[in-house]
Every structure is written in structure tokens, then in C-alpha cells.
Protein backbone atom coordinates (compact mmCIF):
# COMPACT_ATOMS: atom_id res chain seq x y z
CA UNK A 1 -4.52 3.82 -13.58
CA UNK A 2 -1.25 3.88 -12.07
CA UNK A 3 0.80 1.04 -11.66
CA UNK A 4 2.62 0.81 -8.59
CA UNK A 5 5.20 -2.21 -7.85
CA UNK A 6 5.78 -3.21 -4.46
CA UNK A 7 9.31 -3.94 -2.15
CA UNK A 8 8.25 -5.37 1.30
CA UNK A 9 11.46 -5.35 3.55
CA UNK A 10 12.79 -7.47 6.38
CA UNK A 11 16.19 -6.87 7.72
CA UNK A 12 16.93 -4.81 4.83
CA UNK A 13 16.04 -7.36 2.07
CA UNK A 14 13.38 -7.29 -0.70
CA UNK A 15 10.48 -10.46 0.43
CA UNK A 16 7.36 -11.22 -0.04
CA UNK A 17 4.71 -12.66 2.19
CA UNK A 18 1.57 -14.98 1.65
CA UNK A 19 -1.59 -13.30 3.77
CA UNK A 20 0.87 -11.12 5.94
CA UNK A 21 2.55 -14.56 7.51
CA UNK A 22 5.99 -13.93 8.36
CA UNK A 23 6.86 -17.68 8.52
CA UNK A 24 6.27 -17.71 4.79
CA UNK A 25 8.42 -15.26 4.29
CA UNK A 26 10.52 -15.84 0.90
CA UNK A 27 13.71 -13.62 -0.02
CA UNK A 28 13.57 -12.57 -3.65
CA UNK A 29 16.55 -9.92 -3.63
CA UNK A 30 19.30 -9.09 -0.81
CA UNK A 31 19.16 -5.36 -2.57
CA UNK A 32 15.87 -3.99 -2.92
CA UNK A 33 17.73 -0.71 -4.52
CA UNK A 34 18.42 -3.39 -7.42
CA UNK A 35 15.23 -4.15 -7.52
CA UNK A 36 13.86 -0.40 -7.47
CA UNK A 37 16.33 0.55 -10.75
CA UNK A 38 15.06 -2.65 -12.30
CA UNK A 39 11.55 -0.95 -11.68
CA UNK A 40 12.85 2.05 -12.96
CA UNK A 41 14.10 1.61 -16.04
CA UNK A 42 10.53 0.02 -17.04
CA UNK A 43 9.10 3.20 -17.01
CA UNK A 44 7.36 2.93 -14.12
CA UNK A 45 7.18 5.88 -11.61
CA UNK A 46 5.66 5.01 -8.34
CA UNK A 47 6.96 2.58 -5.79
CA UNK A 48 4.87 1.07 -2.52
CA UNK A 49 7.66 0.59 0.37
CA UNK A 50 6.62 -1.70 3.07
CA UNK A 51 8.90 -1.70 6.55
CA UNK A 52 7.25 -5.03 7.43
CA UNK A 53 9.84 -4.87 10.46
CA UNK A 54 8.73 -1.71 11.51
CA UNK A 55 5.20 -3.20 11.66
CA UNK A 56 5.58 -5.86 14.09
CA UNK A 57 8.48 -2.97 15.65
CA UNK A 58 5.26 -0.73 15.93
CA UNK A 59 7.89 2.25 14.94
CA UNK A 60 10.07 2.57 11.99
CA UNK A 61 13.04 0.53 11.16
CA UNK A 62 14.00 0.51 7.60
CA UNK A 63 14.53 3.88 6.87
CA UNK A 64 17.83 3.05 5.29
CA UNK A 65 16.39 1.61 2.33
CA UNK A 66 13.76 4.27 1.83
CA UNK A 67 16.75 6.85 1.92
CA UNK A 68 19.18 4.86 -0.10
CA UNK A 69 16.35 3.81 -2.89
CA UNK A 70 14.57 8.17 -2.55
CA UNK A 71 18.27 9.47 -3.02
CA UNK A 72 19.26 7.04 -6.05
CA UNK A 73 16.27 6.69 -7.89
CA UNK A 74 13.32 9.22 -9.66
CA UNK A 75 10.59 7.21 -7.86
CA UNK A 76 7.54 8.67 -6.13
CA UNK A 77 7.79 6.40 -2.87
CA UNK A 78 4.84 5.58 -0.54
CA UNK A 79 6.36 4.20 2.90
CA UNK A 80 4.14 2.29 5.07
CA UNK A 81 4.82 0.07 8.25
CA UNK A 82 4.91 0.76 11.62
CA UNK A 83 4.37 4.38 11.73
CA UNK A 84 3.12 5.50 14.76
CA UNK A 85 4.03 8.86 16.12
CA UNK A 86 5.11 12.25 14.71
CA UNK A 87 8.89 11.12 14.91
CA UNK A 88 7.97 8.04 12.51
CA UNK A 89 6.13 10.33 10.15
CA UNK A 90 9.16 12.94 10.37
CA UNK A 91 11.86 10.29 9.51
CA UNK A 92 10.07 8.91 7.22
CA UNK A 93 9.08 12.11 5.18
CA UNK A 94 12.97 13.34 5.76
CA UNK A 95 14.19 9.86 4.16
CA UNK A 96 12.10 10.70 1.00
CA UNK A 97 9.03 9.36 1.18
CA UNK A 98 6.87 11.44 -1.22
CA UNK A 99 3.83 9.45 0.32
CA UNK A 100 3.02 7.48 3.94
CA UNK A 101 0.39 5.66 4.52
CA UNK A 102 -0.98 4.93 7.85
CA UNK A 103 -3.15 1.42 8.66
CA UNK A 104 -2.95 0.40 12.28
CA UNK A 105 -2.85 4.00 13.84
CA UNK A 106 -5.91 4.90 11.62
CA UNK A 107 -8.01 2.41 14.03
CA UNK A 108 -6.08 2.48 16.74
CA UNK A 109 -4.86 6.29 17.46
CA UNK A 110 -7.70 7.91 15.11
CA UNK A 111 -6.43 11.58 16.87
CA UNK A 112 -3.14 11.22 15.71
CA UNK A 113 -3.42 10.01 12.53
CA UNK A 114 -6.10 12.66 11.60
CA UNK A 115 -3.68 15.03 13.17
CA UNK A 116 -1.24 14.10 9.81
CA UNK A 117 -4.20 14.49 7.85
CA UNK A 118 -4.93 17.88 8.54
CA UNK A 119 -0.70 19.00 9.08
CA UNK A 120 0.29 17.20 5.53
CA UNK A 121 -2.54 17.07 3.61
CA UNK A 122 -4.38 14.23 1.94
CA UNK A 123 -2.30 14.27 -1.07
CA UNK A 124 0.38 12.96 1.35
CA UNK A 125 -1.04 10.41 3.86
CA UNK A 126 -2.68 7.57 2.65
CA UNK A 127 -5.18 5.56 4.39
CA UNK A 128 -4.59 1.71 4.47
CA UNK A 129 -7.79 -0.08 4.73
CA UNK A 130 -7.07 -3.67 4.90
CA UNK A 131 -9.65 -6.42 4.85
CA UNK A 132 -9.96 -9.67 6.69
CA UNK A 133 -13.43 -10.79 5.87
CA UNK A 134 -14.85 -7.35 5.59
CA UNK A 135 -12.74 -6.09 9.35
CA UNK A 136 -9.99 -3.85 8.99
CA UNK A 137 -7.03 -5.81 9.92
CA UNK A 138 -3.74 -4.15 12.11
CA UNK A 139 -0.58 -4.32 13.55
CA UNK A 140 1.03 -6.13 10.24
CA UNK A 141 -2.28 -8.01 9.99
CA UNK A 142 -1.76 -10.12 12.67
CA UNK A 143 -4.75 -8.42 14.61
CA UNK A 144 -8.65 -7.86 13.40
CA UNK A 145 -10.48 -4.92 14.60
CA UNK A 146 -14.23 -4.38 15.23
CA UNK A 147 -14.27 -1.98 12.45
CA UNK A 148 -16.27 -2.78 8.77
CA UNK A 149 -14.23 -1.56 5.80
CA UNK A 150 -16.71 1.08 4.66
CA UNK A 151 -17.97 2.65 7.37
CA UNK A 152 -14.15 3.25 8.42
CA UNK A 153 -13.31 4.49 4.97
CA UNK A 154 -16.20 6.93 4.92
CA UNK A 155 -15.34 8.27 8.69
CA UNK A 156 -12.11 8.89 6.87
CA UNK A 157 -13.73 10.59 3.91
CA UNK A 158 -15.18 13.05 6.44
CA UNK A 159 -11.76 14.00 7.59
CA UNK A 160 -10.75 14.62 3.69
CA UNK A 161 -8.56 11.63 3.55
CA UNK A 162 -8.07 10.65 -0.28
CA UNK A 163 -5.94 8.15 -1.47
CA UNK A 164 -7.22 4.66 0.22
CA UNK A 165 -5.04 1.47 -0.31
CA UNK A 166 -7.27 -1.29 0.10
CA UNK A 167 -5.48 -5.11 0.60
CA UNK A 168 -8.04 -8.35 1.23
CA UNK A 169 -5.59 -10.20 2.86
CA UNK A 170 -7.17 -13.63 1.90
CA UNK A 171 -5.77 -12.69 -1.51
CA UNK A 172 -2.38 -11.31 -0.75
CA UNK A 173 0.47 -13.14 -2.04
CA UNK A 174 -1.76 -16.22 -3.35
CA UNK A 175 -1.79 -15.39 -6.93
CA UNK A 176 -5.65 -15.95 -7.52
CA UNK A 177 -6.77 -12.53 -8.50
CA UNK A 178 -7.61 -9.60 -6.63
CA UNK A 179 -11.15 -8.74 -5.04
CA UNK A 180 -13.26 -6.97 -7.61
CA UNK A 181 -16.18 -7.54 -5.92
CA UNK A 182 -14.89 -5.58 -2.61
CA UNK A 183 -13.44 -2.70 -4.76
CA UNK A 184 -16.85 -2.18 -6.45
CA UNK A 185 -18.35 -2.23 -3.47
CA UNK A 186 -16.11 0.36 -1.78
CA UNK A 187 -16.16 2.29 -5.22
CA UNK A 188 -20.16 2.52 -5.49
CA UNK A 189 -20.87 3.24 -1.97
CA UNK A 190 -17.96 5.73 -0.91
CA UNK A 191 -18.35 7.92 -4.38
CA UNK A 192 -20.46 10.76 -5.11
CA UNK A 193 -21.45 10.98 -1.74
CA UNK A 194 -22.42 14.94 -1.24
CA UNK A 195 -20.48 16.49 1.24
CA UNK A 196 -17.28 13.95 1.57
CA UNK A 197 -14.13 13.77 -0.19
CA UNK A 198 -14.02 11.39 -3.67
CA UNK A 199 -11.62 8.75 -2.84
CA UNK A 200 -8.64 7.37 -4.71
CA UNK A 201 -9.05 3.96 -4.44
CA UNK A 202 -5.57 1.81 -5.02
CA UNK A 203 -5.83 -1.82 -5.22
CA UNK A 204 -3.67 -4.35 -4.00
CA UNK A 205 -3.47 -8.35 -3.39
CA UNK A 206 -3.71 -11.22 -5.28
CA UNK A 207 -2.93 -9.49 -8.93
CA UNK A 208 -2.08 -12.69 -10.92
CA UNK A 209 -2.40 -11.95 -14.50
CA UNK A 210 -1.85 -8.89 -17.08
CA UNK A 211 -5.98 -9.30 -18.17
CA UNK A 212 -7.03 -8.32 -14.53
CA UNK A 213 -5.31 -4.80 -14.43
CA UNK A 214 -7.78 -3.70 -17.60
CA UNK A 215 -10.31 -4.87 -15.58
CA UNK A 216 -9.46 -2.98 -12.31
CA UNK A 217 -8.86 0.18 -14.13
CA UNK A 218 -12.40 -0.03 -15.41
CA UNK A 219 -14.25 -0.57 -12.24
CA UNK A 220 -12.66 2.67 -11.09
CA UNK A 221 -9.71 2.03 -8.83
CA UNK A 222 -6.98 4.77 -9.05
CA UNK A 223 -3.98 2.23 -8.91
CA UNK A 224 -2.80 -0.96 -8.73
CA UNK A 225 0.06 -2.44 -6.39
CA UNK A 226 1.69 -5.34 -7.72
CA UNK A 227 3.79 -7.40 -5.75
CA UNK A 228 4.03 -11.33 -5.99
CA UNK A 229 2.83 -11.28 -9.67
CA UNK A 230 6.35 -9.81 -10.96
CA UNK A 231 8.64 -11.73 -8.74
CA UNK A 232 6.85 -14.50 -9.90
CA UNK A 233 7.38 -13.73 -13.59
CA UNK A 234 3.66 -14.01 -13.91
CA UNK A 235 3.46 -10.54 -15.05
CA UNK A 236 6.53 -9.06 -17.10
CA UNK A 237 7.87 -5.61 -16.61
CA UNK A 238 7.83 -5.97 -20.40
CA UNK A 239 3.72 -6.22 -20.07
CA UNK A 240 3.72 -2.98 -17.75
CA UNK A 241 5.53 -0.79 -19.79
CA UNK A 242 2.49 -0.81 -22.19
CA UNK A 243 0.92 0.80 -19.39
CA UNK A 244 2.83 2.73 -17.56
């Protein structure tokens, strides 16, 4: 299972959130290329970039920091936040993002988005499937949509998306463990189905503890975003190394 640390940005720094609410926004580093190196010289080789500016934008705003952190570091870089047209997607890929991944759009502009599906391939776009009480939620998870989590990841399947980055946002940022039960779920009812692409599920929210990673690598998913947990020094870089 690949471990994959995440930097959420606002105005250029390194914060986290607690269920997506900007007021409770906390500033952990005023250089998130810092924070990448630190990342970096764990071991670790994958990095989840959130433009949380560019997602209440609706376009793309830190693209400085995804170029700066691409051109100075050896990490594999998924970029989300805010993208929303071909422009986004283009600056994006041109700042270094080896990865993008696409929430909002994927309800709200399904033409486009499978559009990048079928121009980049689905070992580049990623879909983000992110769960408020069992809805998709958008626009920086300040919105719900009508759509159920499966169903929308299996309309996806059909279109050969792969990689799936599934948050419940009642767990982000609260440190109480992430939602098994949800990733089983999506794991037993969107595999070996004939006729659709296998997904790659990634997990992320609410990782607390080292003991739950085991755990989520055993159930299936195919990674594991950790955010909260290291800033927190709940989880030590130490710790991931063994795993990384």
C-alpha cells in the first residue's frame, strides 16, 4: 500500500482543516517545500497536493507551490483543487503534477471531466469521491450532491477511471480513525465486477494511529493519505519509513 502524505495550501502555506471548515483552519508550516523535503528524505515517494484556494476559487491558484515543490523534489505529486477546465488541467500538468484528481467537476461537468479521462488516461486523473453521509460532497465540501458514493464510482468505472480517492469528511482532520466500514463497502461492491475497470482505491481521513494503516492495507485499499496524523506527531515519519 502506498503511503501518501498530504500538504493542503492556503495562500501559499502548508494547513490543515477539520471536515473541510476553513474557519478551523490551522497553519503548520509557512513553506510547504520544507515540509515536502522533510517528506522526502523519509523515503516516501508520493505526495497529495491540495489548492484548497483554488477550490473555493473554482480554478487554480497555487500552482507556485506545485512547481516550486515538482522542480525541487523526486516526488510523484497528485494536485487536486479547483480544477475545472482544460486550462486548469494544462497548468497544472505543466507545473509537474504527475497526477490530478478531479472531485467537483466529476458531478458537476461529467463531459468534461470524462473528456480528461479519455485524453490522459486513467493512470493520470484521479477520481475524488468524497463522502458526506454516503453523498458525494463538492465545491471544497461545502456543497452535497444528490449522488450515492457507489453508484457514482461505478458510472466512473464504466468510463475506465482507476485510481479513486475516497475522503468521509465526518472523519477528516478529527483524528478518530478512518472509515473501514465505507472502504469495504466500496471495495466489495465495485471489484470484480465483469466488464468495468478494477479500481484503485486510496484512503484518506481520520488516520490516527500507525495500527490502522495494517489494517487498511488488508481490506484492499491501494493507498493511504495521511494528513493531520503527522503534523500531529501522532504518527512519526520514523513509523512510515518501515513502510514505505
Amino acid at each position: 500500500m502506498r503511503i501518501i502524505p498530504a500538504i493542503d495550501i492556503i495562500e501559499g502555506k502548508c494547513v490543515r482543516l477539520s471536515k473541510g471548515d476553513y474557519s478551523t483552519k490551522k497553519v503548520y508550516n509557512e513553506n510547504p517545500l520544507e515540509v515536502a523535503k522533510m517528506f522526502e528524505d523519509a523515503g516516501i515517494k508520493y505526495l497529495h497536493l491540495v489548492d484548497l484556494d483554488g477550490a473555493k476559487a473554482k480554478h487554480i491558484v497555487n500552482y507556485k507551490v506545485l512547481e516550486t515543490i515538482a522542480s525541487k523534489t523526486n516526488l510523484k505529486i497528485d494536485f487536486g483543487g479547483g480544477l475545472k477546465t482544460n486550462e486548469d488541467l494544462h497548468i497544472a500538468f505543466n507545473s509537474g503534477a504527475r497526477q490530478i484528481t478531479g472531485g467537483s467537476i466529476a458531478v458537476k461537468d461529467q463531459e468534461t471531466f470524462t473528456g480528461w479521462i479519455n485524453k490522459y488516461g486513467s493512470e493520470k486523473i484521479i477520481l475524488g469521491a468524497d463522502s458526506n453521509d454516503g453523498k458525494i460532497a463538492i465545491s471544497g465540501w461545502l456543497e452535497d450532491s444528490s449522488e450515492d458514493v457507489i453508484p457514482f464510482i461505478k458510472a466512473y468505472q464504466k468510463k475506465s477511471i482507476s485510481y479513486v480517492i475516497c475522503t468521509d469528511i465526518a472523519k477528516d482532520g478529527m483524528l478518530e480513525g478512518p472509515s473501514f466500514n465505507l472502504y469495504k463497502k466500496i471495495l466489495a461492491e465495485c471489484s470484480n465486477t465483469s466488464n468495468l475497470q478494477s479500481i484503485k482505491l486510496i484512503a484518506s481521513g481520520g488516520i490516527s494511529k500507525f495500527d490502522e494503516l495494517p489494517k487498511l492495507a488488508e481490506i484492499g485499499c491501494e493507498g493511504v493519505i495521511i494528513g493531520k496524523a503527522i503534523y500531529e506527531n501522532k504518527i512519526s515519519l520514523k513509523q512510515l519509513e518501515k513502510l514505505v
